[in-house]
Protein backbone atom coordinates (compact mmCIF):
# COMPACT_ATOMS: atom_id res chain seq x y z
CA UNK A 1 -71.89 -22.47 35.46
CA UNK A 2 -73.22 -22.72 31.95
CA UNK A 3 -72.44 -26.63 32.19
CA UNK A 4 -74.34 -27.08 35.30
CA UNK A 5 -77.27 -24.92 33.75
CA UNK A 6 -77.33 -27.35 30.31
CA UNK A 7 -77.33 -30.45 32.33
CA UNK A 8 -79.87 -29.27 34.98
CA UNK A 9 -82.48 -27.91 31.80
CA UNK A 10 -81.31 -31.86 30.31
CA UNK A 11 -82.43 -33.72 33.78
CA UNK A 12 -85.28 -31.43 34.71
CA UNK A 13 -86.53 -31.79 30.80
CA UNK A 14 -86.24 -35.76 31.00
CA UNK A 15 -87.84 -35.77 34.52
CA UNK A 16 -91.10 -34.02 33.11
CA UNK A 17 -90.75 -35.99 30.15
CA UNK A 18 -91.27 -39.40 32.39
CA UNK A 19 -93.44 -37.71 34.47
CA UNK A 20 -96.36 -37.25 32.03
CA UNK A 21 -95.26 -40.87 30.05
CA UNK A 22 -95.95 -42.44 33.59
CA UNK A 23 -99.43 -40.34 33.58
CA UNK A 24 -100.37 -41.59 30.02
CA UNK A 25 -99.51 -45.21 30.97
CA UNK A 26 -96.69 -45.93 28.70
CA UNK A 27 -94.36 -47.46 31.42
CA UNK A 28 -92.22 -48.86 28.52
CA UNK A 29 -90.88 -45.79 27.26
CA UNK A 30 -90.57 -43.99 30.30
CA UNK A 31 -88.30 -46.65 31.37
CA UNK A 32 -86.86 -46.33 28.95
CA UNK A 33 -86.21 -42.65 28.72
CA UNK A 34 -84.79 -42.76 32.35
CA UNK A 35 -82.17 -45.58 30.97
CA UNK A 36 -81.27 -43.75 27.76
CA UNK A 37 -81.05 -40.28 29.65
CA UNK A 38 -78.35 -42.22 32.31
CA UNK A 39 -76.44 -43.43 29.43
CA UNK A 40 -76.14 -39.95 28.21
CA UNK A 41 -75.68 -37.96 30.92
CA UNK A 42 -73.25 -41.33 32.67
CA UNK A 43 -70.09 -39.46 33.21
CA UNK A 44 -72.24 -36.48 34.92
CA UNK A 45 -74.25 -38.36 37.69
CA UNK A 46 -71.27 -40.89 38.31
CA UNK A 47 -69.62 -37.55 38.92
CA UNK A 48 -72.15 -35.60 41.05
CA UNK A 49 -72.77 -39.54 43.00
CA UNK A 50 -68.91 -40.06 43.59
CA UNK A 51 -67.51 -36.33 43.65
CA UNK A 52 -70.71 -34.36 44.34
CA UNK A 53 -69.71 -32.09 41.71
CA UNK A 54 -69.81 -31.78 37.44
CA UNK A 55 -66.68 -33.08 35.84
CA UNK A 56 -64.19 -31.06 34.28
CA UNK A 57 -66.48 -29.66 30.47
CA UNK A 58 -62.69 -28.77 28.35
CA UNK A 59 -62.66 -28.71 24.52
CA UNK A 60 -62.06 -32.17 23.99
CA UNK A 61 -65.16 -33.40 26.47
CA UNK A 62 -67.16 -30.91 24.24
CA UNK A 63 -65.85 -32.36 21.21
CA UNK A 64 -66.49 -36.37 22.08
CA UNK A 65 -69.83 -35.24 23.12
CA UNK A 66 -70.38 -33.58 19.89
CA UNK A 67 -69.58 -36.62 17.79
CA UNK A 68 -71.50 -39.22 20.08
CA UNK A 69 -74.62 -37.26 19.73
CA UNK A 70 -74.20 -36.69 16.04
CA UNK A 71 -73.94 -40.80 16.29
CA UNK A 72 -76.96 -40.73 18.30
CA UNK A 73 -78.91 -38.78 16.04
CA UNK A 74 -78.00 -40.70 12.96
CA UNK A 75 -78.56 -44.04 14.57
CA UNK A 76 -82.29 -42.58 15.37
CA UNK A 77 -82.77 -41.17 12.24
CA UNK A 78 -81.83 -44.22 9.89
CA UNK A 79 -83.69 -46.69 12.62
CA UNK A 80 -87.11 -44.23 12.08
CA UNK A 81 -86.52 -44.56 8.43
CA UNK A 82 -86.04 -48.10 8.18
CA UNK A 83 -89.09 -48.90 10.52
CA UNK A 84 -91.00 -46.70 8.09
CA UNK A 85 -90.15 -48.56 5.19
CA UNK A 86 -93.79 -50.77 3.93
CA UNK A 87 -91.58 -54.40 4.89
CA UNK A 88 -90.44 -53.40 8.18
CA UNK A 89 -93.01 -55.46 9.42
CA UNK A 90 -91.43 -58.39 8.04
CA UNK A 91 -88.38 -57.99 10.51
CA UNK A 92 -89.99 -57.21 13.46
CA UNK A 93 -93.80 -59.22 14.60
CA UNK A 94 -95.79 -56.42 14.69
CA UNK A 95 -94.73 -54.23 17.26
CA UNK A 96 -96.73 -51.25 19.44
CA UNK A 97 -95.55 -48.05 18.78
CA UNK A 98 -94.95 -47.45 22.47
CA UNK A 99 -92.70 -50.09 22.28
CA UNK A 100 -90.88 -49.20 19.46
CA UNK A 101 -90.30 -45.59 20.51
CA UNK A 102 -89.03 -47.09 23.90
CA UNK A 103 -86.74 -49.33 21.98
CA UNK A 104 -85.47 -46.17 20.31
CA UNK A 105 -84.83 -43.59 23.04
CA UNK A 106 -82.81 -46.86 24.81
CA UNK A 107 -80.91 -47.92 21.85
CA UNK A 108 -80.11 -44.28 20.67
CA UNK A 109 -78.53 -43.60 24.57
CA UNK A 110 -76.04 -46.65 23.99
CA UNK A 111 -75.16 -45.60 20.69
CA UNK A 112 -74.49 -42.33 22.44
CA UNK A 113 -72.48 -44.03 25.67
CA UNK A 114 -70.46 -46.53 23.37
CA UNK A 115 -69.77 -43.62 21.06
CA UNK A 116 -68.24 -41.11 24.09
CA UNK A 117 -66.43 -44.33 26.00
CA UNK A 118 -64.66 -45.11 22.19
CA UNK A 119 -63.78 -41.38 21.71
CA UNK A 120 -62.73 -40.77 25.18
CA UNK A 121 -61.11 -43.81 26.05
CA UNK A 122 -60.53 -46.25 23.22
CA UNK A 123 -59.26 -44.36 20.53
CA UNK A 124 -56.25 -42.49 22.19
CA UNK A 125 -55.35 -45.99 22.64
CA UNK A 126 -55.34 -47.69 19.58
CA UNK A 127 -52.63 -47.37 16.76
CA UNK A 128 -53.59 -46.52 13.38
CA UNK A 129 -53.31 -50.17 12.43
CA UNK A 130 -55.68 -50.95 14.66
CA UNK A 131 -58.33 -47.82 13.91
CA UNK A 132 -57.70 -48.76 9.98
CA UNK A 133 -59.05 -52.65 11.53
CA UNK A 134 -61.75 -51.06 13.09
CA UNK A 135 -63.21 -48.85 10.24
CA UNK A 136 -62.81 -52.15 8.11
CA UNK A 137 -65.25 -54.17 10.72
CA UNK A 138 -67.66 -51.64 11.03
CA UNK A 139 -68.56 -51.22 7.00
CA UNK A 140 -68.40 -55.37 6.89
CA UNK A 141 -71.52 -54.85 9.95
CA UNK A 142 -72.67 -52.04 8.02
CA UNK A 143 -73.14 -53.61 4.53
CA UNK A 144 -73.97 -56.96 5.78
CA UNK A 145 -77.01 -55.34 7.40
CA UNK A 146 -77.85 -53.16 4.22
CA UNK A 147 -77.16 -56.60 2.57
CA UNK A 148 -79.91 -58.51 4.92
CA UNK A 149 -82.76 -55.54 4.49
CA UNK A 150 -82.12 -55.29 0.95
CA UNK A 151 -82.31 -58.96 0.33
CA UNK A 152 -85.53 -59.52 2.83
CA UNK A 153 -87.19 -57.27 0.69
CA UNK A 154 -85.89 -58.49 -2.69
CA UNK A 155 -87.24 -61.92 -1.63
CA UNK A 156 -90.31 -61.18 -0.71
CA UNK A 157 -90.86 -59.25 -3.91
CA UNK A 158 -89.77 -62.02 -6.44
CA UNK A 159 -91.79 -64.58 -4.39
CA UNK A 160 -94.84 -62.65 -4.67
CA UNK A 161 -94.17 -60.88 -8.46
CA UNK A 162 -93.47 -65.03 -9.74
CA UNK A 163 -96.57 -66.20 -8.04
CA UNK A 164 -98.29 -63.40 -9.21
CA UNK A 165 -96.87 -64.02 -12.92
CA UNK A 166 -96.97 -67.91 -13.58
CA UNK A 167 -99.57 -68.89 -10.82
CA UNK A 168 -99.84 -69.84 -7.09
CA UNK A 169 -97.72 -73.24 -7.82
CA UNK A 170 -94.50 -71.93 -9.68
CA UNK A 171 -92.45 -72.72 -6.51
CA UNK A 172 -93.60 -76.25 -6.27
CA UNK A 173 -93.68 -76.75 -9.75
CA UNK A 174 -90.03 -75.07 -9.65
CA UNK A 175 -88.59 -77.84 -7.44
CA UNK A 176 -88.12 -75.08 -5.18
CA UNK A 177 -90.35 -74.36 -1.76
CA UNK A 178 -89.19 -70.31 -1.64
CA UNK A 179 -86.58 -68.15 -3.54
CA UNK A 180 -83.11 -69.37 -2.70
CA UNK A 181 -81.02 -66.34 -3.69
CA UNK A 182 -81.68 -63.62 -1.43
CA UNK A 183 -83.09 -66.16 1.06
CA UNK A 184 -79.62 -67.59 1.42
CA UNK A 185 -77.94 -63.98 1.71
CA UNK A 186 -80.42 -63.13 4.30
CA UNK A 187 -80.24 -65.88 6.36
CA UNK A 188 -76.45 -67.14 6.08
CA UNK A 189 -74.52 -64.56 4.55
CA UNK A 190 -75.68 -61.30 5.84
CA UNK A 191 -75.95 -62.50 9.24
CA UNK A 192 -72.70 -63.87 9.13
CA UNK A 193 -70.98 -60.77 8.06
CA UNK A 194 -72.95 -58.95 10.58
CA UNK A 195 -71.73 -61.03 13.15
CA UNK A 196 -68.00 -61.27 12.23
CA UNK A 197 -68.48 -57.30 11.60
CA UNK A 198 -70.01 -56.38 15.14
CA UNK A 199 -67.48 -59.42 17.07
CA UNK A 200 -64.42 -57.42 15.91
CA UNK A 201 -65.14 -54.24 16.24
CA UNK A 202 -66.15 -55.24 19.69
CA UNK A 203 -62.40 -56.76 20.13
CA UNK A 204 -60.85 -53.71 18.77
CA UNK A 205 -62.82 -51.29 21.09
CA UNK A 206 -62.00 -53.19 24.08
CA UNK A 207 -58.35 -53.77 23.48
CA UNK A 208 -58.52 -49.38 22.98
CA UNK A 209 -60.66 -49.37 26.31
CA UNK A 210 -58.38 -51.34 28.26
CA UNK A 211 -55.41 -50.15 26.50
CA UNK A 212 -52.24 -49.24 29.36
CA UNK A 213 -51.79 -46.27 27.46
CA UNK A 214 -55.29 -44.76 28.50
């Protein structure tokens, strides 16, 4: 009874929610709130659609859904911060703020969905080996993208602090149109690592989700 009461306060909550974005005009994020509010609540209304009734709410649901919104929340929180930072207009062109709030509430709900299908269903089917991999993968993505925000802003800064120090032609002068260091980590080597990062982690959580044992 208390489950059906959280998730009817959740949908009746989100409903209002898109209600008044709709009434304000801001069709992006209201979309978006109805997406990222199905991704969290998926294995409820694929329940109530298929069974017409809640699924089963036992310690170890409560516990995946603990950790997936503590993922949630900390993917939100560190994408606020970063788009607060004074050069996080250099990685994205200018963006609305209805747009990036959209983009939030929809990227924190698949955070959330990928986080409860790993803990539910991919992890009781990997080996240690394999969870060892995966933790390995996901601090390569993790550092390469520290690496590639880091080194955006480190280029920017010793482009502008040189120009500002010997003159508007240094660089051409230099023999060199831009800073190469950081240039070449954020453009090749972060990206790279991100990639290689995110593509095996991705392996390792499918093989878990598709795992016989599950």
């Amino acid at each position: 009874m208390r489950t059906k009461k959280i998730f009817l306060v959740f949908f009746i909550t989100a409903l209002i929610l898109t209600v008044v974005l709709i009434s304000i005009k801001a069709y992006y994020v209201a979309i978006a709130l109805v997406a990222g509010t199905l991704l969290i609540g998926h294995r409820e209304f694929w329940s109530l659609v298929t069974r017409r009734k809640l699924p089963p709410f036992d310690e170890r649901v409560r516990e995946n859904i603990g950790k997936s919104v503590r993922n949630g929340f900390i993917f939100f929180a560190l994408a606020s911060a970063l788009l607060m930072l004074p050069f996080s207009t250099i990685l994205i062109s200018k963006p609305g703020t209805v747009h990036v709030l959209g983009g939030l509430l929809l990227a924190g709900g698949a955070v959330y969905l990928f986080s409860y299908l790993f803990y539910d269903r991919a992890e009781p089917g990997l080996k240690e080996k394999w969870l060892r991999m995966l933790r390995v993968f996901l601090l390569v993505a993790g550092v390469s993208l520290g690496s590639f925000i880091i080194s955006v802003f480190l280029h920017n800064a010793i482009y502008g602090l040189f120009i500002q120090w010997f003159g508007a032609g240094f660089w051409v002068r230099s023999g060199m149109p831009d800073e190469p260091l950081f240039f070449f980590i954020s453009v090749f080597i972060a990206p790279l690592g991100f990639a290689v990062g995110i593509i095996g982690s991705a392996v390792i959580f499918l093989k878990g989700l598709f795992s016989r044992t599950n």
